[in-house]
Each structure stands twice: as C-alpha cells, then as structure tokens.
PDB file of N, CA and C in Angstrom:
ATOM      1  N   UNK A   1      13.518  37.366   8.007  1.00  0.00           N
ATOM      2  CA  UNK A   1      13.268  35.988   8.377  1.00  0.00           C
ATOM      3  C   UNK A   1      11.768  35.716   8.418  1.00  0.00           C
ATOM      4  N   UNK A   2      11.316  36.569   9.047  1.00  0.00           N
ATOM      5  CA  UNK A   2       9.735  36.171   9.220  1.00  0.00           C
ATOM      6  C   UNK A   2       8.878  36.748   8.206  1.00  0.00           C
ATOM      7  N   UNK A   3       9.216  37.603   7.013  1.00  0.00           N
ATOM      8  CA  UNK A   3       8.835  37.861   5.792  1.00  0.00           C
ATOM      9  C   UNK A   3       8.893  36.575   4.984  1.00  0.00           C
ATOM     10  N   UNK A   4      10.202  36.016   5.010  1.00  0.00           N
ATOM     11  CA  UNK A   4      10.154  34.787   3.872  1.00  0.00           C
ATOM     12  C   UNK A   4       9.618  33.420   4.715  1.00  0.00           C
ATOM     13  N   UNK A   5       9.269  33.420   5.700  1.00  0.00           N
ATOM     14  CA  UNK A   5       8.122  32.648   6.253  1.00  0.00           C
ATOM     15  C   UNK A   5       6.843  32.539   5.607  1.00  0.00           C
ATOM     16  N   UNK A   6       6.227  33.948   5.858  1.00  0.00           N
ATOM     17  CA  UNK A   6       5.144  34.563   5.081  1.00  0.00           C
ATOM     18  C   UNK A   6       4.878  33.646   3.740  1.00  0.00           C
ATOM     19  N   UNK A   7       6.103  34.541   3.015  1.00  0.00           N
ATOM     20  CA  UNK A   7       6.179  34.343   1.278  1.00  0.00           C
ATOM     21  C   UNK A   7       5.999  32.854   1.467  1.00  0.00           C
ATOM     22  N   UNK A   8       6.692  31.942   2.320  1.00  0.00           N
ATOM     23  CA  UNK A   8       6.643  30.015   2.159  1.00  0.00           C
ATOM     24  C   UNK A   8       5.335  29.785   2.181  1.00  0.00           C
ATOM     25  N   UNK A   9       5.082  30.024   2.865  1.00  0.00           N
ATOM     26  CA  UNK A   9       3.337  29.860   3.178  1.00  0.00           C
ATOM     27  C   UNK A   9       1.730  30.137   2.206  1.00  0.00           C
ATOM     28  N   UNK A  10       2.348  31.738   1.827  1.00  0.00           N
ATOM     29  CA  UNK A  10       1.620  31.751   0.584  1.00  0.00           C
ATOM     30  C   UNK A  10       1.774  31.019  -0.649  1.00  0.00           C
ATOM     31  N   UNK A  11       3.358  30.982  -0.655  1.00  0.00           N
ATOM     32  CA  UNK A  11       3.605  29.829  -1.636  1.00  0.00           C
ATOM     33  C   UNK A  11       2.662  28.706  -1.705  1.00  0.00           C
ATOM     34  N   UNK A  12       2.892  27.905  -0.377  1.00  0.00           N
ATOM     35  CA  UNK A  12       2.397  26.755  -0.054  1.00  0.00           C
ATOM     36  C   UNK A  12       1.257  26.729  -0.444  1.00  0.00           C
ATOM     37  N   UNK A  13       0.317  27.557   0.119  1.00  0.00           N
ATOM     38  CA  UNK A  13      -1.252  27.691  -0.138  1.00  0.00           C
ATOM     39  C   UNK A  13      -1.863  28.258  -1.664  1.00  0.00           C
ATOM     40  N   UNK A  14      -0.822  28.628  -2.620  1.00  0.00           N
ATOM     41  CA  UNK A  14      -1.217  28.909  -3.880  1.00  0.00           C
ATOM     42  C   UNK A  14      -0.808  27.562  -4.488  1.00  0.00           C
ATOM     43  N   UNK A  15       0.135  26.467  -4.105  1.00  0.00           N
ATOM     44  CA  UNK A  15       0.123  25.421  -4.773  1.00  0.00           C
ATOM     45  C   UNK A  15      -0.902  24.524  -4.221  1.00  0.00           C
ATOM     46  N   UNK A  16      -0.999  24.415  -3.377  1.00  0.00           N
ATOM     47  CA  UNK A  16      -2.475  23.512  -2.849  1.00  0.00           C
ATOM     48  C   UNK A  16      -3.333  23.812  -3.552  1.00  0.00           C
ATOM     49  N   UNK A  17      -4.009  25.139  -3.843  1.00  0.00           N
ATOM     50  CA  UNK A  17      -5.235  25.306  -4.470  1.00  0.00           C
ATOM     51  C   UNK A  17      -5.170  25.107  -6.293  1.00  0.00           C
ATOM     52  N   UNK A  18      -3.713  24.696  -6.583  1.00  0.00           N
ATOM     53  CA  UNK A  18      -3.181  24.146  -7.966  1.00  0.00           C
ATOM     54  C   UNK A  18      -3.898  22.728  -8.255  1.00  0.00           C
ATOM     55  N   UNK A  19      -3.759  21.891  -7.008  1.00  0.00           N
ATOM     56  CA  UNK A  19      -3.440  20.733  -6.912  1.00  0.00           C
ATOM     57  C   UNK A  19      -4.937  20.344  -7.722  1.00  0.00           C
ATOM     58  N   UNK A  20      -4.703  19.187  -8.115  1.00  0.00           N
ATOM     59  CA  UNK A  20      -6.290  18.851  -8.706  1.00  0.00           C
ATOM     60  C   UNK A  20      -6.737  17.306  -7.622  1.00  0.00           C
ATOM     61  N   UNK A  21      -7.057  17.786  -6.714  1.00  0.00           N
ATOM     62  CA  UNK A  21      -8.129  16.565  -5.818  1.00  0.00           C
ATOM     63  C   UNK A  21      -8.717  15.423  -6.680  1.00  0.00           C
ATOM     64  N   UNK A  22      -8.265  14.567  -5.721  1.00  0.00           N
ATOM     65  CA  UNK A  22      -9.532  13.214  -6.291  1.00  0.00           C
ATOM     66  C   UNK A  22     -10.675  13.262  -5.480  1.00  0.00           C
ATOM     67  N   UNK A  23     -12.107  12.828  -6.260  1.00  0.00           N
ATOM     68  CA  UNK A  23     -13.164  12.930  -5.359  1.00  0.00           C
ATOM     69  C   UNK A  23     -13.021  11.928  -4.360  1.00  0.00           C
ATOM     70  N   UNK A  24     -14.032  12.111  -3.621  1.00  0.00           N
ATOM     71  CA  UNK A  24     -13.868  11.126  -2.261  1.00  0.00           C
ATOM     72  C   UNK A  24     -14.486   9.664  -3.044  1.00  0.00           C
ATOM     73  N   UNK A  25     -15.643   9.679  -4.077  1.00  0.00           N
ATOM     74  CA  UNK A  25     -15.442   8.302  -4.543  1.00  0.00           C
ATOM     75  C   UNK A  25     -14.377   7.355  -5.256  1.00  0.00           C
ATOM     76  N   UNK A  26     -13.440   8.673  -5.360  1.00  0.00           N
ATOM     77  CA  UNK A  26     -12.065   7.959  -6.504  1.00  0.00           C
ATOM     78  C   UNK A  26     -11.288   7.485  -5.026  1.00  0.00           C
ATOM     79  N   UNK A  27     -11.559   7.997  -4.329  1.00  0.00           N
ATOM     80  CA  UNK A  27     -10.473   7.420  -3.134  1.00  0.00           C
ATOM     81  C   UNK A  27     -11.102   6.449  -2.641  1.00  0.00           C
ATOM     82  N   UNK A  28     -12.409   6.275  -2.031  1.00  0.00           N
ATOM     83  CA  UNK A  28     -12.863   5.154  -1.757  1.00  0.00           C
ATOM     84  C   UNK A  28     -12.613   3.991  -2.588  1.00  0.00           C
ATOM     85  N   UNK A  29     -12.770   4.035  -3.889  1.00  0.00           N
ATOM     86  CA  UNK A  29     -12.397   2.768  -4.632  1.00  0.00           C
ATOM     87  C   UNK A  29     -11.575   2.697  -5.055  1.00  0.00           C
ATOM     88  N   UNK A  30     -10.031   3.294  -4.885  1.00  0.00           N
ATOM     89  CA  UNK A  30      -8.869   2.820  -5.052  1.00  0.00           C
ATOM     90  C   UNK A  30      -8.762   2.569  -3.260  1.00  0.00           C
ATOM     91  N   UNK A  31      -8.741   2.874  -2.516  1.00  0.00           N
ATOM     92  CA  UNK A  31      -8.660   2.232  -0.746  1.00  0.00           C
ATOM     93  C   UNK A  31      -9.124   1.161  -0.749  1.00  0.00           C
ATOM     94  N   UNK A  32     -11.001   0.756  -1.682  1.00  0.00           N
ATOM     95  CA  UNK A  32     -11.305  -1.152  -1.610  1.00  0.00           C
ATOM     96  C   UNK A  32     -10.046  -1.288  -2.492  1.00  0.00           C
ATOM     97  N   UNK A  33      -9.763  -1.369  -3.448  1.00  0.00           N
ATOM     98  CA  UNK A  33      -9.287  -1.597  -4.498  1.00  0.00           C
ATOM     99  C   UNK A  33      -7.693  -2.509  -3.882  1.00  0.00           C
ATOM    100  N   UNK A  34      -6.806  -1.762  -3.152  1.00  0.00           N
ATOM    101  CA  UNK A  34      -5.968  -1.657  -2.569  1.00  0.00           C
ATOM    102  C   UNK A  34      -6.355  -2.926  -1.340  1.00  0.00           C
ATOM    103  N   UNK A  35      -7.593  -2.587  -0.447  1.00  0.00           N
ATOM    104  CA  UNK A  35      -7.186  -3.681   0.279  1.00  0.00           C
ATOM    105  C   UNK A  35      -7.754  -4.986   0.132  1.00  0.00           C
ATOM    106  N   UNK A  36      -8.445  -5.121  -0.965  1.00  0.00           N
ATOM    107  CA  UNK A  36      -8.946  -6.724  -1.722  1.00  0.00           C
ATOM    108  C   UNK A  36      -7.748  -7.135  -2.492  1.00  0.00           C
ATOM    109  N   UNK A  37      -7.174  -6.683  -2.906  1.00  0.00           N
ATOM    110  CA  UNK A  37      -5.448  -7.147  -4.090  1.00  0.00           C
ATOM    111  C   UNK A  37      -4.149  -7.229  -2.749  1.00  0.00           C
ATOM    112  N   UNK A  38      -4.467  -6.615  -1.351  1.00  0.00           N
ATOM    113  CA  UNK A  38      -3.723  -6.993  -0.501  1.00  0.00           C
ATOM    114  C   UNK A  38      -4.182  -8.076   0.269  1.00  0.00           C
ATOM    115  N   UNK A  39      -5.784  -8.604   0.529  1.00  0.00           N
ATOM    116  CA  UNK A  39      -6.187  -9.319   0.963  1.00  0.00           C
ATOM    117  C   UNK A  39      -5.773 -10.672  -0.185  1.00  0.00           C
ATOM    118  N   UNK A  40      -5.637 -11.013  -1.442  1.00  0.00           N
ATOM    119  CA  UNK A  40      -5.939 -11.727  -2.063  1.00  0.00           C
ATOM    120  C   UNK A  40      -3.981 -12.145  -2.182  1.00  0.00           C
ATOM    121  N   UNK A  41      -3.103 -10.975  -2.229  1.00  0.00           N
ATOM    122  CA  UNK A  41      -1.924 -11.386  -1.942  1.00  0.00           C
ATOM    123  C   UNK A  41      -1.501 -12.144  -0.558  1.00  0.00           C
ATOM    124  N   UNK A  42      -1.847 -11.410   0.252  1.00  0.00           N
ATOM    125  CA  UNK A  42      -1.496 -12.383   1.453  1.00  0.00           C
ATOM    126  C   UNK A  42      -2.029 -13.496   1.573  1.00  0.00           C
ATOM    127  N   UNK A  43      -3.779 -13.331   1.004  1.00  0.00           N
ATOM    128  CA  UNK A  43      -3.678 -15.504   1.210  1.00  0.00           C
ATOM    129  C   UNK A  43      -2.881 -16.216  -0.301  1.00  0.00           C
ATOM    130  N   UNK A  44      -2.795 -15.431  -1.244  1.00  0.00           N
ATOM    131  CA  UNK A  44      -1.701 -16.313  -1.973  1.00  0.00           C
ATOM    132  C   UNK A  44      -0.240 -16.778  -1.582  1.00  0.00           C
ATOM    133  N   UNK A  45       0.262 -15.996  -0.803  1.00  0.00           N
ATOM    134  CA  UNK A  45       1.532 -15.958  -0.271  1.00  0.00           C
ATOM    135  C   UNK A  45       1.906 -16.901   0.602  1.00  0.00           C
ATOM    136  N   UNK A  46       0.408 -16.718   1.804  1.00  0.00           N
ATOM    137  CA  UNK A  46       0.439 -17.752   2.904  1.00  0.00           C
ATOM    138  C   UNK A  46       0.227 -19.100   1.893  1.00  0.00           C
ATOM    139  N   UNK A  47      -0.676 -19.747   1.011  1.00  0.00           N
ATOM    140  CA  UNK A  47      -0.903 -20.722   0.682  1.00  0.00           C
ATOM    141  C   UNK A  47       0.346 -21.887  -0.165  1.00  0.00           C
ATOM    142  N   UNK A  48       1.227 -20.550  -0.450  1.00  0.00           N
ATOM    143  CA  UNK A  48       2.587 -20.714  -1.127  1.00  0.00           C
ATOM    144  C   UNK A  48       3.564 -21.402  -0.543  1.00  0.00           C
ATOM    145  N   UNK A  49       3.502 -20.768   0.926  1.00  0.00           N
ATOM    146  CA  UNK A  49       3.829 -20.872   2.109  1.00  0.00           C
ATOM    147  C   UNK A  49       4.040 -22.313   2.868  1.00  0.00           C
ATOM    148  N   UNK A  50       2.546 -22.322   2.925  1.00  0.00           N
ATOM    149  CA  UNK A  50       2.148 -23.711   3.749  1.00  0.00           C
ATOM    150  C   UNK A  50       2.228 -24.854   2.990  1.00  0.00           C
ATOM    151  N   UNK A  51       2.309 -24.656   1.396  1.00  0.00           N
ATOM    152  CA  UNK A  51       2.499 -25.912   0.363  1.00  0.00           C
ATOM    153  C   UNK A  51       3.854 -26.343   0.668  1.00  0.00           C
ATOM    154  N   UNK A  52       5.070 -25.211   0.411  1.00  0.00           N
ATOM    155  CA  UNK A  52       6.169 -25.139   0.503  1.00  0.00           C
ATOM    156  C   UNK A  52       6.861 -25.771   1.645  1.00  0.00           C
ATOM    157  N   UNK A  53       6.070 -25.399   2.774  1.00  0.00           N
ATOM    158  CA  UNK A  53       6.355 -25.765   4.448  1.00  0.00           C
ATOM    159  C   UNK A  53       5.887 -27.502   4.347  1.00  0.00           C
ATOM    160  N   UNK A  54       5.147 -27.826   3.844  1.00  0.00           N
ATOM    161  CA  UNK A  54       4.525 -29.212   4.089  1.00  0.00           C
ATOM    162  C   UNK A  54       5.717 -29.797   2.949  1.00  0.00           C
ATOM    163  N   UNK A  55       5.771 -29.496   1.943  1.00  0.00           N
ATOM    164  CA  UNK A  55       6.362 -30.433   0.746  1.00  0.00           C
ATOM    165  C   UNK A  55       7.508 -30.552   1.318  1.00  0.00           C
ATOM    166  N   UNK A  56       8.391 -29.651   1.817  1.00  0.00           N
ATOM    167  CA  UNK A  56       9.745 -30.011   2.712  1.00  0.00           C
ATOM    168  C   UNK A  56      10.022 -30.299   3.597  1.00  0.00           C
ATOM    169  N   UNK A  57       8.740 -30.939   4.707  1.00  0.00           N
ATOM    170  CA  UNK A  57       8.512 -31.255   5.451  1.00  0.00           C
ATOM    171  C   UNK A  57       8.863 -33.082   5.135  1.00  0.00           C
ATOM    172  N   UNK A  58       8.236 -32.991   4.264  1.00  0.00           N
ATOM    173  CA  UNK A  58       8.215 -34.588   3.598  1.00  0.00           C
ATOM    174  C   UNK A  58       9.101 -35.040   3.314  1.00  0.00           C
ATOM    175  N   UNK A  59       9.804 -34.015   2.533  1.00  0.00           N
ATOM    176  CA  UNK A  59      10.935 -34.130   1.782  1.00  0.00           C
ATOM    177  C   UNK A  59      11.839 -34.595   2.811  1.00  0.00           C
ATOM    178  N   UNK A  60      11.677 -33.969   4.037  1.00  0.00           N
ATOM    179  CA  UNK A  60      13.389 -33.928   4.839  1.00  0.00           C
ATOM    180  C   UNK A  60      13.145 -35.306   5.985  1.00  0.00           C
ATOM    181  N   UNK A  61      11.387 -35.282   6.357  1.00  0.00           N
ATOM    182  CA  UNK A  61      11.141 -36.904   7.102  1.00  0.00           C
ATOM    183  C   UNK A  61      11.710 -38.079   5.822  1.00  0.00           C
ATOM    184  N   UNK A  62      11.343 -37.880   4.468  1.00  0.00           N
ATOM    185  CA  UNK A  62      12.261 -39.061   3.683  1.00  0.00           C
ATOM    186  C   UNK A  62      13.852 -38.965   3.469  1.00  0.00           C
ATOM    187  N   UNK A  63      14.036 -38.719   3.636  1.00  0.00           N
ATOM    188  CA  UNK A  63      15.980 -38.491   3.980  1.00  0.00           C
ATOM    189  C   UNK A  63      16.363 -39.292   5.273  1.00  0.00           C
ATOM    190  N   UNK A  64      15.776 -39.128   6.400  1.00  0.00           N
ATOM    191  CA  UNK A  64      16.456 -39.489   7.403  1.00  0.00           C
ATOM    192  C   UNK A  64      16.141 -41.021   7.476  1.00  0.00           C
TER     193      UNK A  64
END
C-alpha cells in the first residue's frame, strides 16, 4: 500500500516536470486579456439589458 503511494507520487512528479509552463508574461496577458473581454461583455449585456427593460417598459405602459 504505501509502496504504490510512493510509485503515485513519483509518477506525479515525473509528469509535472513533462509539463511545458507558460511564462509568467504569457499568463499575465491572457489574465488582462480575459478580464477586458469580460469587462466589455458585461457592459454589453447590461446595455442589452436596460434597452430591452426600457423598450418593454413602453411597450406594456401603451397597452393599458
């Protein structure tokens, strides 16, 4: 049991050192990257939003 612990572990740590890292500048500019295209979705969404909210707003005060 505590042999094939071992073996998991070395496993583990011979595939980590496989792995090919991104530098810390590739991560920094996919992280802006990520939160300017989330910043720019949410005010599109909200603006979608509040058009949508007002136009049926209108819509439903002319009905009654």
């Amino acid at each position: 049991m505590i042999g094939a612990i071992k073996q998991q572990a070395r496993d583990l740590f011979a595939e980590l050192d496989r792995v090919d890292w991104p530098s810390k500048e590739k991560v920094l500019t996919s992280a802006w990257t990520v939160v300017i295209v989330s910043v720019f979705v949410g005010v599109y969404l909200w603006s979608v939003d509040w058009v949508l909210s007002k136009g049926f707003a209108v819509l439903w005060l002319k009905t009654r």
